[in-house]
PDB file of N, CA and C in Angstrom:
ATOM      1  N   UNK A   1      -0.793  24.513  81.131  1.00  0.00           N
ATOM      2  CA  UNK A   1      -1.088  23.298  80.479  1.00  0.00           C
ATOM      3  C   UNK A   1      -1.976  23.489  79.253  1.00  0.00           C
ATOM      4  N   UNK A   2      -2.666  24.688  79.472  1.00  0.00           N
ATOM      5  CA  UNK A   2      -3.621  24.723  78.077  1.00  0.00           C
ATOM      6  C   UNK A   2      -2.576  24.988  77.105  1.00  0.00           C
ATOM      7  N   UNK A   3      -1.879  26.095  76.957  1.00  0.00           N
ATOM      8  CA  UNK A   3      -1.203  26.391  76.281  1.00  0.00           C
ATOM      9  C   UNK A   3      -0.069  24.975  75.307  1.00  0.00           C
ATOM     10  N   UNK A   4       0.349  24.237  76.108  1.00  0.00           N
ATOM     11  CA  UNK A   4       0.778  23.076  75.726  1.00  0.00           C
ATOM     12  C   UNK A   4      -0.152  22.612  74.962  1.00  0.00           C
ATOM     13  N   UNK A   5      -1.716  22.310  75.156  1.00  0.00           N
ATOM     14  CA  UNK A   5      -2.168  21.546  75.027  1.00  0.00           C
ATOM     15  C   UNK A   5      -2.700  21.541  73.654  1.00  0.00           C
ATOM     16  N   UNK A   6      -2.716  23.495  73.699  1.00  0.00           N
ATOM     17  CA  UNK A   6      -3.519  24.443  72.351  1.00  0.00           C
ATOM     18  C   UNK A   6      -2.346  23.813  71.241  1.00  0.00           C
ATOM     19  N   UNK A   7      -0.944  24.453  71.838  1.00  0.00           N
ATOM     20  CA  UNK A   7       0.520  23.626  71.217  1.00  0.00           C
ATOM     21  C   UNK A   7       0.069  22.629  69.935  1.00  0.00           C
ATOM     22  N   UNK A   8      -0.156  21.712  70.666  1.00  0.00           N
ATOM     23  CA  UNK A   8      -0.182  19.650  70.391  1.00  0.00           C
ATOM     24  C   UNK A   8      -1.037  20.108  69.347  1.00  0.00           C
ATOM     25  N   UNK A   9      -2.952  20.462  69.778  1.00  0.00           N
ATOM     26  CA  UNK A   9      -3.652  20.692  68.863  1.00  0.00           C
ATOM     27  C   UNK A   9      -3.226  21.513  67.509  1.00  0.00           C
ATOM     28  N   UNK A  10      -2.809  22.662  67.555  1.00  0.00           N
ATOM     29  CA  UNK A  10      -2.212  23.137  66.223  1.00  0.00           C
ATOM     30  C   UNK A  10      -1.381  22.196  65.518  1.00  0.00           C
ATOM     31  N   UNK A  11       0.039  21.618  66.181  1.00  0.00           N
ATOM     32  CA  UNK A  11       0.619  20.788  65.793  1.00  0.00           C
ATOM     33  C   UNK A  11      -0.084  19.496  65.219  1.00  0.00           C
ATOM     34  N   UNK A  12      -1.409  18.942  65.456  1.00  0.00           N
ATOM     35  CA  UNK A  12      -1.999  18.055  65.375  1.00  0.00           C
ATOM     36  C   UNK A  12      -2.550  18.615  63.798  1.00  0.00           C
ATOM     37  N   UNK A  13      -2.935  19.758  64.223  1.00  0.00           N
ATOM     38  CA  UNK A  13      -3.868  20.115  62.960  1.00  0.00           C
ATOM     39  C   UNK A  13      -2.979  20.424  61.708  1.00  0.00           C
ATOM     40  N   UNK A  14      -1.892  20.754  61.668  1.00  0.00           N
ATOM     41  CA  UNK A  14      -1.215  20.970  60.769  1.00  0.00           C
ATOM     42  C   UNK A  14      -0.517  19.950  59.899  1.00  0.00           C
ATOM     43  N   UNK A  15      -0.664  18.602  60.763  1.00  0.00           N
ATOM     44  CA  UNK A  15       0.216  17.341  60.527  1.00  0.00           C
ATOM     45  C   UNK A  15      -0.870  16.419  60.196  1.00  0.00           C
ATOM     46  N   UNK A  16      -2.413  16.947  60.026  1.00  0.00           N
ATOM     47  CA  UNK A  16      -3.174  16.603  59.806  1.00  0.00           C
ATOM     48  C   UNK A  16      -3.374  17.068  58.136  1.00  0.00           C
ATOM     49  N   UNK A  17      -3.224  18.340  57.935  1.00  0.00           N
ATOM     50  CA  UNK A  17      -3.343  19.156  57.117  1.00  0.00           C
ATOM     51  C   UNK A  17      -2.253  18.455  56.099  1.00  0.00           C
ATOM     52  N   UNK A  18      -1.254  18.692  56.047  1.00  0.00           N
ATOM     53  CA  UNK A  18       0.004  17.734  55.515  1.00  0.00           C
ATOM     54  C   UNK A  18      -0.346  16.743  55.074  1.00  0.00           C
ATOM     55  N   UNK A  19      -0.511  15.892  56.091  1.00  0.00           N
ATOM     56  CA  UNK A  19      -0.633  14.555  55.484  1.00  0.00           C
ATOM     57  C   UNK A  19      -1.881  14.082  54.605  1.00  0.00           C
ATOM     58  N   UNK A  20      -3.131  15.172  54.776  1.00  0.00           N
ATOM     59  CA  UNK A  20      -4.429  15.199  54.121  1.00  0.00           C
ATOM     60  C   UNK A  20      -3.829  15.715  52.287  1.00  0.00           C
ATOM     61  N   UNK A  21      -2.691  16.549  52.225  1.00  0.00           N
ATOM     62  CA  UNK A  21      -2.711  17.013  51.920  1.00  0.00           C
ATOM     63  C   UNK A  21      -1.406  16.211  50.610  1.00  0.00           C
ATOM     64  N   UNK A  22      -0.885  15.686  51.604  1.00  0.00           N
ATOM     65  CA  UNK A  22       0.103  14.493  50.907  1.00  0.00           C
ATOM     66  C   UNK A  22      -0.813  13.355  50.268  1.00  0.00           C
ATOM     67  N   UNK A  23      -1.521  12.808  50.762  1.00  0.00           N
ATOM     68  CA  UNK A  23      -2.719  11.782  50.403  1.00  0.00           C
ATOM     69  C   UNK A  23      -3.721  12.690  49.240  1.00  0.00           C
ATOM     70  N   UNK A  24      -3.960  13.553  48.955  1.00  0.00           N
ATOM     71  CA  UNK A  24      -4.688  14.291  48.221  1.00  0.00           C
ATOM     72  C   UNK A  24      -3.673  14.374  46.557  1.00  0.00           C
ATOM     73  N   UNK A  25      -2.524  14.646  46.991  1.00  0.00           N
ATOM     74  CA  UNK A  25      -1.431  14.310  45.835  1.00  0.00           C
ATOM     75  C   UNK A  25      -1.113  13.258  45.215  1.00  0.00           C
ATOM     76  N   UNK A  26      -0.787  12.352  46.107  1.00  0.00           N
ATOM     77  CA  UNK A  26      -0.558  11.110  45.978  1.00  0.00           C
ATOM     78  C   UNK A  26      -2.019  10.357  45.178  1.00  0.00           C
ATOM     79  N   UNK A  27      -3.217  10.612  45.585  1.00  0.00           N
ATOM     80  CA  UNK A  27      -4.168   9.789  44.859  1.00  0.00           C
ATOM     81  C   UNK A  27      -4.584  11.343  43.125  1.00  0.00           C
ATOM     82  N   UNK A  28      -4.021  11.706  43.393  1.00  0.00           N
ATOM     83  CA  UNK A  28      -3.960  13.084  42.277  1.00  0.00           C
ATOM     84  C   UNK A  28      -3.237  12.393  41.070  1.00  0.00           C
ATOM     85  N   UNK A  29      -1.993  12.052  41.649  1.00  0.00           N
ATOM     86  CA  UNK A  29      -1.082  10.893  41.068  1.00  0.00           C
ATOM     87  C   UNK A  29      -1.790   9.880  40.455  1.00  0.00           C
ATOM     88  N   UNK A  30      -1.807   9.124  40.997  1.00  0.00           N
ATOM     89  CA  UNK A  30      -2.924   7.675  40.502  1.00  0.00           C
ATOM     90  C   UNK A  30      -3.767   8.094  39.685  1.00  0.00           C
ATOM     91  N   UNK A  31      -4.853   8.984  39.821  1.00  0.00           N
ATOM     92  CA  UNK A  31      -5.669   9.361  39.050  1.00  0.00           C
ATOM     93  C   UNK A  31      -5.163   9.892  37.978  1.00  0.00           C
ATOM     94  N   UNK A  32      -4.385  10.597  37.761  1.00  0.00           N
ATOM     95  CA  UNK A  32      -4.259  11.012  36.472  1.00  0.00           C
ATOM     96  C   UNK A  32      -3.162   9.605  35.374  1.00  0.00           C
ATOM     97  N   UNK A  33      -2.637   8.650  36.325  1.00  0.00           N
ATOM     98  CA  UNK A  33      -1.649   7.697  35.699  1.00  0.00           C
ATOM     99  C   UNK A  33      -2.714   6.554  35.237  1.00  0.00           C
ATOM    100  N   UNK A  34      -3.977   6.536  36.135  1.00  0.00           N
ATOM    101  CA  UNK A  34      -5.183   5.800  35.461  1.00  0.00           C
ATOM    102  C   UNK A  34      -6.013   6.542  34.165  1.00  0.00           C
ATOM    103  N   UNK A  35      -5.862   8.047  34.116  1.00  0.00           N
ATOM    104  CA  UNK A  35      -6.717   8.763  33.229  1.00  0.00           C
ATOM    105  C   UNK A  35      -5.371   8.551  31.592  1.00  0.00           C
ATOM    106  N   UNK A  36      -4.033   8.417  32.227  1.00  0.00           N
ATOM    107  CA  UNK A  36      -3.505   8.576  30.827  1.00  0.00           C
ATOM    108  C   UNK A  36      -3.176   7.288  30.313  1.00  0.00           C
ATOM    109  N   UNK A  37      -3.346   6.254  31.329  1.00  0.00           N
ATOM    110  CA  UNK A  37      -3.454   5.005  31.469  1.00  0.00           C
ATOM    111  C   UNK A  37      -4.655   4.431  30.202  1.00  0.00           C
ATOM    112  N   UNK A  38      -5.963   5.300  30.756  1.00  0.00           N
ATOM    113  CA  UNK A  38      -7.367   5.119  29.543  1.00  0.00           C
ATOM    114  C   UNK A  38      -6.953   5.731  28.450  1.00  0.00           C
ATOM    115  N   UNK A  39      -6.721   6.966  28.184  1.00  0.00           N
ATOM    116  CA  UNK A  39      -6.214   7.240  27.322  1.00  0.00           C
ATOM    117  C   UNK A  39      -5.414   6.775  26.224  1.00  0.00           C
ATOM    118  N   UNK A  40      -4.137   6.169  27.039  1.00  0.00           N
ATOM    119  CA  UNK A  40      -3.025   5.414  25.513  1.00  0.00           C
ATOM    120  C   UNK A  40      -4.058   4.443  25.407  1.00  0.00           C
ATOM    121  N   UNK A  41      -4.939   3.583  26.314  1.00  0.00           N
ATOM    122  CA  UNK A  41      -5.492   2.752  25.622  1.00  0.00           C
ATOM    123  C   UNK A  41      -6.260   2.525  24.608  1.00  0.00           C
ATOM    124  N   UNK A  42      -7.333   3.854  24.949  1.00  0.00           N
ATOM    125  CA  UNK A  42      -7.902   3.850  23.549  1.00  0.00           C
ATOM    126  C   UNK A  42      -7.830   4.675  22.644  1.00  0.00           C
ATOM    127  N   UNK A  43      -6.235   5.159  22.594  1.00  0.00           N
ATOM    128  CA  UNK A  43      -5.356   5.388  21.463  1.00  0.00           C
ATOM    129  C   UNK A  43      -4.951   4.583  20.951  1.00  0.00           C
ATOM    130  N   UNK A  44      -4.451   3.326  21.613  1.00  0.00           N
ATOM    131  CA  UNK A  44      -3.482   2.160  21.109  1.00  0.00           C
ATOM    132  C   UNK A  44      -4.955   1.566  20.119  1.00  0.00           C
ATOM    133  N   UNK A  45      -6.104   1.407  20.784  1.00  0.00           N
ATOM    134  CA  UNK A  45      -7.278   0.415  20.108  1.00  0.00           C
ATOM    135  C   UNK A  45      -7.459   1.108  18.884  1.00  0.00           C
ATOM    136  N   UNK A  46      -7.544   2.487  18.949  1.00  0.00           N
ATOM    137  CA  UNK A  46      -7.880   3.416  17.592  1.00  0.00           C
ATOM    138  C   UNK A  46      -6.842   2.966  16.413  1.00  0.00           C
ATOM    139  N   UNK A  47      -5.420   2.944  16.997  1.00  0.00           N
ATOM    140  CA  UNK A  47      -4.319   3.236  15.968  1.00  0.00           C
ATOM    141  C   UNK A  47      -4.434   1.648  15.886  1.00  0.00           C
ATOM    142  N   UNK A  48      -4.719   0.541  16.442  1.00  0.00           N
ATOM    143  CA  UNK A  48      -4.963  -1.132  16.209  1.00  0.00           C
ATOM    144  C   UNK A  48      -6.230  -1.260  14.801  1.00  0.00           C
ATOM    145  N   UNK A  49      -7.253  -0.657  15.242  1.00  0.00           N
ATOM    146  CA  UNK A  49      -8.562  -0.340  14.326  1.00  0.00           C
ATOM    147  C   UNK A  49      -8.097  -0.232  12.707  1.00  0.00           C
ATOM    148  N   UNK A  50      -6.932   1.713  12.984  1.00  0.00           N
ATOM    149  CA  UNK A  50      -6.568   1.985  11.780  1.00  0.00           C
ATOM    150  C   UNK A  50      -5.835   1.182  11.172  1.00  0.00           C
ATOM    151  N   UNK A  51      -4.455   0.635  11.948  1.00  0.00           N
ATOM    152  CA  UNK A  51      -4.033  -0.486  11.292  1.00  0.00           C
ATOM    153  C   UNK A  51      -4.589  -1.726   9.972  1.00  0.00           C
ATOM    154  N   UNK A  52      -5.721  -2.058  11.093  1.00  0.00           N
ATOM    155  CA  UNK A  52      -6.114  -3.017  10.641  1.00  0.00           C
ATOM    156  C   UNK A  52      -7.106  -2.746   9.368  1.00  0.00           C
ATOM    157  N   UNK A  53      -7.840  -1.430   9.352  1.00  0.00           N
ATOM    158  CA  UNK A  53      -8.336  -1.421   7.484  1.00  0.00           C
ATOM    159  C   UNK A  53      -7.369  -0.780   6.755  1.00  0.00           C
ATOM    160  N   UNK A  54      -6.079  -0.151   7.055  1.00  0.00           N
ATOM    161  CA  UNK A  54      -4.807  -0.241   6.063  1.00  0.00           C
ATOM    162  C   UNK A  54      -4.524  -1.539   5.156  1.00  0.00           C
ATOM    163  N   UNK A  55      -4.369  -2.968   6.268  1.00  0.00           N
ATOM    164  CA  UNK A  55      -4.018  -3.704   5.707  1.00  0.00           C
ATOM    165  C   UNK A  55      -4.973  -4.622   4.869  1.00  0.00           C
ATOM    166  N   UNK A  56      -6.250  -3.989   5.138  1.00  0.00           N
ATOM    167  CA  UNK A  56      -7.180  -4.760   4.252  1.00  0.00           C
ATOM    168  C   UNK A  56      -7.222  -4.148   3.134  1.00  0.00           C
ATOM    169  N   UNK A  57      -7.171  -2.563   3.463  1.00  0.00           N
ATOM    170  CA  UNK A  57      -6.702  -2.043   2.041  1.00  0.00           C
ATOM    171  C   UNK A  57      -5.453  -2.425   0.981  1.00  0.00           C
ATOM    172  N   UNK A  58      -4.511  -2.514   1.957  1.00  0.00           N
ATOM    173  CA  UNK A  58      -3.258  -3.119   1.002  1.00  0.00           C
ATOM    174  C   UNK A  58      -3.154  -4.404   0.500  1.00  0.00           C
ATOM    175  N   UNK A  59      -4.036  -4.917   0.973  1.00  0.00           N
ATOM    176  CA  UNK A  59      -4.948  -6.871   0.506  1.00  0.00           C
ATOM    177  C   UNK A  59      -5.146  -6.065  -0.805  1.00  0.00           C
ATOM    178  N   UNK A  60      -6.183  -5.583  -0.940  1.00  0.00           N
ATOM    179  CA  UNK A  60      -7.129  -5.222  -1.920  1.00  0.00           C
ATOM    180  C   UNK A  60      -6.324  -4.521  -3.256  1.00  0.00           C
ATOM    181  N   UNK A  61      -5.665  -3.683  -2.621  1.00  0.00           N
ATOM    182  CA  UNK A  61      -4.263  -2.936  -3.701  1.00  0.00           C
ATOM    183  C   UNK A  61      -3.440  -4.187  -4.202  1.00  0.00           C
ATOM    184  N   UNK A  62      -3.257  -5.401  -2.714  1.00  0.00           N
ATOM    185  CA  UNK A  62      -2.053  -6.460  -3.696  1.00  0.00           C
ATOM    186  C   UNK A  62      -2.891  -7.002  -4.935  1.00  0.00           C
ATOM    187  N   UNK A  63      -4.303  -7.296  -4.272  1.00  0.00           N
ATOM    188  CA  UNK A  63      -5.294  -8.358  -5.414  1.00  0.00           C
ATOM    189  C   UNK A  63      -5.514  -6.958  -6.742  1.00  0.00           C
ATOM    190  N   UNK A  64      -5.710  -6.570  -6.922  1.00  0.00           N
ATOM    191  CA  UNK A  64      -5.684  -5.269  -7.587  1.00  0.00           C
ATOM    192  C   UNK A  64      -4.372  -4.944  -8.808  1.00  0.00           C
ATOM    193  N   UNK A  65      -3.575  -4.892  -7.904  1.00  0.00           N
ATOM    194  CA  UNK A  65      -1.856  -5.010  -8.520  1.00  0.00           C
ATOM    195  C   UNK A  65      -1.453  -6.446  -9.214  1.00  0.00           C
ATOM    196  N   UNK A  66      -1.914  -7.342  -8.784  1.00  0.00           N
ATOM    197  CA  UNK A  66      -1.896  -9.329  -9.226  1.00  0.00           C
ATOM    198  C   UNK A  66      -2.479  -9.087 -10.527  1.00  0.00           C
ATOM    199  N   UNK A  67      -3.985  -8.408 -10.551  1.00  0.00           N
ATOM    200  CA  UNK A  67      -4.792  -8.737 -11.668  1.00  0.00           C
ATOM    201  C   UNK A  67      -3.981  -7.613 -12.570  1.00  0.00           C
ATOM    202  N   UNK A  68      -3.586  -6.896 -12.502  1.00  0.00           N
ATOM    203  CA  UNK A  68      -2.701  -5.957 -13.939  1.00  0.00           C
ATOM    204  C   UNK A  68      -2.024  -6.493 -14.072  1.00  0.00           C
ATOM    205  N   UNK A  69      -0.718  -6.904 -13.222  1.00  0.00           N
ATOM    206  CA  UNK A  69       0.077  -7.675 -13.542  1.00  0.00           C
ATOM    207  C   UNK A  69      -0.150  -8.887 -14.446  1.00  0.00           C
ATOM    208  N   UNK A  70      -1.457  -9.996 -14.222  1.00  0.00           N
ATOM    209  CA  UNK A  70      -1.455 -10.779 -15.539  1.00  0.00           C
ATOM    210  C   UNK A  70      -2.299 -10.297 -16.573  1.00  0.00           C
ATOM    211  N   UNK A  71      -3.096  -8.926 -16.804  1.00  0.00           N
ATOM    212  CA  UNK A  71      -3.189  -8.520 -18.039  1.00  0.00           C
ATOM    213  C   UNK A  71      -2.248  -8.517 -18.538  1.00  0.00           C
ATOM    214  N   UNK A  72      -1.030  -7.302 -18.184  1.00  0.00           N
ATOM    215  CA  UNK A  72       0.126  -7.123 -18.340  1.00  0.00           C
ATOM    216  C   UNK A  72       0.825  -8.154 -19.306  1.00  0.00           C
ATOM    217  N   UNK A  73       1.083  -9.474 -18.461  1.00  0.00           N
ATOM    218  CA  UNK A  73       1.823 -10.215 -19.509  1.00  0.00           C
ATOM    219  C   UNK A  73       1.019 -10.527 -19.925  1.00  0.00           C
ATOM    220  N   UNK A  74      -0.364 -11.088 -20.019  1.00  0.00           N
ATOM    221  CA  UNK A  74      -1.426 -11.880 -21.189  1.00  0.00           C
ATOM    222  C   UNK A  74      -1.119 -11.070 -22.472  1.00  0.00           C
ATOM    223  N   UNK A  75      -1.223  -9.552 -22.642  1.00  0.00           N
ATOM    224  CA  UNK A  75      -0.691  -8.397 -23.542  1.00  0.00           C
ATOM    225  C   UNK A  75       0.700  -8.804 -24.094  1.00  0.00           C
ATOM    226  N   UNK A  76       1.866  -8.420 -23.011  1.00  0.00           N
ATOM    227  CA  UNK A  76       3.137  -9.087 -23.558  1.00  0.00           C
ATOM    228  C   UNK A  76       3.368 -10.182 -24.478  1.00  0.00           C
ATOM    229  N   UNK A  77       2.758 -11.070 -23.935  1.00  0.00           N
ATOM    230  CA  UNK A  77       2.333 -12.544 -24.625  1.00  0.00           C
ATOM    231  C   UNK A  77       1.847 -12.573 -26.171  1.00  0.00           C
ATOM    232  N   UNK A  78       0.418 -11.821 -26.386  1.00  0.00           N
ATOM    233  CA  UNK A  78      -0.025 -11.790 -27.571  1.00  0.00           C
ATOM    234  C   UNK A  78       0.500 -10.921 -28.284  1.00  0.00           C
ATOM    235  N   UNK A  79       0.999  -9.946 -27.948  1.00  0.00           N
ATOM    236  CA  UNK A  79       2.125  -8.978 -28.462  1.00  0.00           C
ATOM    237  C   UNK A  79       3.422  -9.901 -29.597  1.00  0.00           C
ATOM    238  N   UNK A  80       4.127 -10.683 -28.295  1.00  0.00           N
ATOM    239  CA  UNK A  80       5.169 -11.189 -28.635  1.00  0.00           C
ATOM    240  C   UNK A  80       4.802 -12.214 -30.113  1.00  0.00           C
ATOM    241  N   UNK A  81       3.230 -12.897 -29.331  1.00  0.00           N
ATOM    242  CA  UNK A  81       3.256 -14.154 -30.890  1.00  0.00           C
ATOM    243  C   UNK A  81       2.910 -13.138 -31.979  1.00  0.00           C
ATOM    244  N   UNK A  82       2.004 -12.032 -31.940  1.00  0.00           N
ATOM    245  CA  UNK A  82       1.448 -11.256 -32.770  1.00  0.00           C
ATOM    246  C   UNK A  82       2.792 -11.012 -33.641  1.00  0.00           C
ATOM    247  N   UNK A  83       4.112 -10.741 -33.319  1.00  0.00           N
ATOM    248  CA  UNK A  83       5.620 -10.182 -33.908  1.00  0.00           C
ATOM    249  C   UNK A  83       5.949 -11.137 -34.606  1.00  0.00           C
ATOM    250  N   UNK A  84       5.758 -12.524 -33.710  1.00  0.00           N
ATOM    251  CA  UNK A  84       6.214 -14.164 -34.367  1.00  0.00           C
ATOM    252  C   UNK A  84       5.482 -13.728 -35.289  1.00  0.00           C
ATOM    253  N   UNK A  85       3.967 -13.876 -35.668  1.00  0.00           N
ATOM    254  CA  UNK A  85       3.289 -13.923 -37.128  1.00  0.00           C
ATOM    255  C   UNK A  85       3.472 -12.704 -38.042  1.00  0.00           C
ATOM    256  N   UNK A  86       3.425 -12.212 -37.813  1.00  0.00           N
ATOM    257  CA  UNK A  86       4.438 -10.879 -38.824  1.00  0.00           C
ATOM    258  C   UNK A  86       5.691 -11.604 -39.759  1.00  0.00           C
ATOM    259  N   UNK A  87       6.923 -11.440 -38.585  1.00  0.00           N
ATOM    260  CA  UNK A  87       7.699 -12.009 -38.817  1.00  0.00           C
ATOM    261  C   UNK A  87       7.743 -13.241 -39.975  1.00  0.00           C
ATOM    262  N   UNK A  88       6.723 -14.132 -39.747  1.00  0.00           N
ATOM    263  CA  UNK A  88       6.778 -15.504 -40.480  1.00  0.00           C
ATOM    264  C   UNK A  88       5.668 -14.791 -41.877  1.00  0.00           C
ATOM    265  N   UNK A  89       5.076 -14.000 -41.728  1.00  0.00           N
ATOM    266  CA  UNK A  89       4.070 -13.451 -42.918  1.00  0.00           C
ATOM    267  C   UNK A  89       4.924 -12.783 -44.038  1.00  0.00           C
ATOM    268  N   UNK A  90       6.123 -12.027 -43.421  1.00  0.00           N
ATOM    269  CA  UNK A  90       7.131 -11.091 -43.688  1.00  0.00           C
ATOM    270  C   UNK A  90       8.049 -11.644 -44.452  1.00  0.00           C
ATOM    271  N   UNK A  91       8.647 -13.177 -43.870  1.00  0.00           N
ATOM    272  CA  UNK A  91       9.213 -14.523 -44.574  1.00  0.00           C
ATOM    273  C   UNK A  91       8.737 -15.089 -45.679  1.00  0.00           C
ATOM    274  N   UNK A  92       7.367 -15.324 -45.853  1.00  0.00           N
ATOM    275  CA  UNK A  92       6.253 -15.793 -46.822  1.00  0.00           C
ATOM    276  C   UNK A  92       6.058 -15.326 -47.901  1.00  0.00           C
ATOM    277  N   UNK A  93       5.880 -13.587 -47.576  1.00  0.00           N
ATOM    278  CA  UNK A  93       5.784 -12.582 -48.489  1.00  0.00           C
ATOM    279  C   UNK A  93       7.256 -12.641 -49.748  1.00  0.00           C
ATOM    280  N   UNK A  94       8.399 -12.434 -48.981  1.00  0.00           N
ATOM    281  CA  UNK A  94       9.742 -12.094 -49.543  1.00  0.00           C
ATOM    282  C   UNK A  94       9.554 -13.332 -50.494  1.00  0.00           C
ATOM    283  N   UNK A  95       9.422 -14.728 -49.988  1.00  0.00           N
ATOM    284  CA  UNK A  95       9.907 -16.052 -50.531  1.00  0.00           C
ATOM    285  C   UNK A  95       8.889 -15.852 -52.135  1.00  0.00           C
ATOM    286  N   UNK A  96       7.485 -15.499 -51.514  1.00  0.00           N
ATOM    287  CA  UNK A  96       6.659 -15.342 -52.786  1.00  0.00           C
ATOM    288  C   UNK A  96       7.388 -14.012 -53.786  1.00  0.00           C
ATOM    289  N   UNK A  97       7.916 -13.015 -53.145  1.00  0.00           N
ATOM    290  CA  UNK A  97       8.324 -12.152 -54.001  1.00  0.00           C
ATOM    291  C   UNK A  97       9.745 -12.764 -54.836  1.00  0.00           C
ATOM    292  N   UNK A  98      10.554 -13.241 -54.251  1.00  0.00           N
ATOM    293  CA  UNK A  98      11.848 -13.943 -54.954  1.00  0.00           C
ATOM    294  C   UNK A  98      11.162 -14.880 -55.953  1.00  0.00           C
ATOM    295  N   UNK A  99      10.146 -16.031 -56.042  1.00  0.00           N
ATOM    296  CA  UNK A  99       9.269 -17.034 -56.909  1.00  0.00           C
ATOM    297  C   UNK A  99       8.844 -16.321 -58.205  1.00  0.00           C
ATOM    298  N   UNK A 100       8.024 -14.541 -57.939  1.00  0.00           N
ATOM    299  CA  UNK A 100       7.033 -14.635 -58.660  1.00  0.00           C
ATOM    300  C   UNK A 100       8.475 -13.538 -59.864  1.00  0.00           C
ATOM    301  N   UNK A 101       9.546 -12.720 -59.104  1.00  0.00           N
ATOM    302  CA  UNK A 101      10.908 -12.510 -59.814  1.00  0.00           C
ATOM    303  C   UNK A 101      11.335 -13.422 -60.796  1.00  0.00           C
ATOM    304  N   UNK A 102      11.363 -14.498 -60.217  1.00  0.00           N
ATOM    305  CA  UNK A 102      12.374 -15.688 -60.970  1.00  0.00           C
ATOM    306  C   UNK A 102      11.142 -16.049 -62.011  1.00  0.00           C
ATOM    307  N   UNK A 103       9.846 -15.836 -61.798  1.00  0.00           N
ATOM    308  CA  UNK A 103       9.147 -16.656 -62.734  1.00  0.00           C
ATOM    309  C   UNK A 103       9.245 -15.388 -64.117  1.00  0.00           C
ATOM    310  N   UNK A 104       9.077 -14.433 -63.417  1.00  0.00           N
ATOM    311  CA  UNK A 104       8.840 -13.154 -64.706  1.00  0.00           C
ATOM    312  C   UNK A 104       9.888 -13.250 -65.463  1.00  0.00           C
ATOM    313  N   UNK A 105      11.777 -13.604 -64.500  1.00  0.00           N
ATOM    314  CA  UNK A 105      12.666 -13.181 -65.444  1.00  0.00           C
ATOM    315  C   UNK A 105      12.560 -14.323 -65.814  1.00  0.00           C
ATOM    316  N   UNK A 106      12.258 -15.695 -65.825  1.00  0.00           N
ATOM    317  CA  UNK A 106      12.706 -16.960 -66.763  1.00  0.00           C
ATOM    318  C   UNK A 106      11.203 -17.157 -68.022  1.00  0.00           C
ATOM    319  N   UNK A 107      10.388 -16.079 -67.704  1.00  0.00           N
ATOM    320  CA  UNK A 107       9.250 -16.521 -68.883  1.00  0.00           C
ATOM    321  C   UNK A 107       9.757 -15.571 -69.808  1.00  0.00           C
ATOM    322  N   UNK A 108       8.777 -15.956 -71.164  1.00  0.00           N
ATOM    323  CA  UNK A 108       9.206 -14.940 -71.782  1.00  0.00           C
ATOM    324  C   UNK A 108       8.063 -14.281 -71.735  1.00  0.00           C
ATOM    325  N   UNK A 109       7.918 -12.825 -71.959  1.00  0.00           N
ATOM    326  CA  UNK A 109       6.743 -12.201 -71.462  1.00  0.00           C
ATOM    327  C   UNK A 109       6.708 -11.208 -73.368  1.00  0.00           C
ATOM    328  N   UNK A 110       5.581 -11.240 -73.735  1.00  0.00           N
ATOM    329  CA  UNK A 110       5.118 -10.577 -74.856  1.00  0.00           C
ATOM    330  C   UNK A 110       4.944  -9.003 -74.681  1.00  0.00           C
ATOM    331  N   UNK A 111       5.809  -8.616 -75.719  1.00  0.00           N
ATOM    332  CA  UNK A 111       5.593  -6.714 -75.567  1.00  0.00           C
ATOM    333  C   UNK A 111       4.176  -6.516 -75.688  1.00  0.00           C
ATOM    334  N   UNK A 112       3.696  -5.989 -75.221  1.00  0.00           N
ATOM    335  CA  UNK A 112       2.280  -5.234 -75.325  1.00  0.00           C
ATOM    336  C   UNK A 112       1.920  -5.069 -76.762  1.00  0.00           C
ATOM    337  N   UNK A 113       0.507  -4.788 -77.184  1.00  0.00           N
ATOM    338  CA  UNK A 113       0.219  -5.391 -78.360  1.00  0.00           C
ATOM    339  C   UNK A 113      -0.368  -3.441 -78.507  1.00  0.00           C
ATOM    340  N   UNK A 114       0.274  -2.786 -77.716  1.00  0.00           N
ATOM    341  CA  UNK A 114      -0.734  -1.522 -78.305  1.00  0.00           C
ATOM    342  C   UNK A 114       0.348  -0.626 -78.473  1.00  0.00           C
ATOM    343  N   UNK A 115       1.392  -0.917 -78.664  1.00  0.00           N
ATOM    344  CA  UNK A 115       2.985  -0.131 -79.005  1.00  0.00           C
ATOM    345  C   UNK A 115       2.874   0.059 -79.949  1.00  0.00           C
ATOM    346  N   UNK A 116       3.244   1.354 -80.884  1.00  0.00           N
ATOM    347  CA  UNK A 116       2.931   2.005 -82.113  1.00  0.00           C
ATOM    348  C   UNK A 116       4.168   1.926 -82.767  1.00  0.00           C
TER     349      UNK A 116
END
């Protein structure tokens, strides 16, 4: 009967061992699905963080990019009338040059008085 009994006990101890040993895995498990669990999280918060002064940066680049943009055309703009007044100075000029033509060829103009 001891022998049976020694039996059971080994058998006991081994199925003890096992299952200590299954439960030792099993919360091995958990623990590390809670450790990578913390992990993505405060990966996810980091890469949320970075996100979020990207887009304050790209605020700052749009307001940044807005204000060249209306130098930009304010330039275009005075450019363009700056061409208009040319243009119309350019008109002014010619009209006075055709006037002061027509006046020379219809006067009569005196030869110079120091011709030998």
């Amino acid at each position: 009967m001891i022998a049976q009994e020694f039996e059971t006990a080994i058998y006991a101890a081994i199925a003890g061992v096992a299952v200590g040993g299954v439960i030792k895995l099993f919360n091995k498990f958990i623990e590390s699905d809670k450790t990578e669990l913390a992990t993505h999280l405060a990966l996810r918060k980091e890469l949320r963080e970075e996100l979020d002064t990207v887009k304050v940066e790209l605020h700052q680049l749009q307001l940044e990019l807005d204000g060249w943009k209306h130098k930009y055309f304010e330039q275009v703009q005075s450019t363009n009338e700056l061409k208009l007044e040319v243009l119309s100075l350019s008109e002014q000029l010619n009209e006075h040059k055709k006037t002061m033509e027509w006046q020379v060829k219809n006067s009569e103009v005196d030869p110079p008085l120091d011709i030998p």
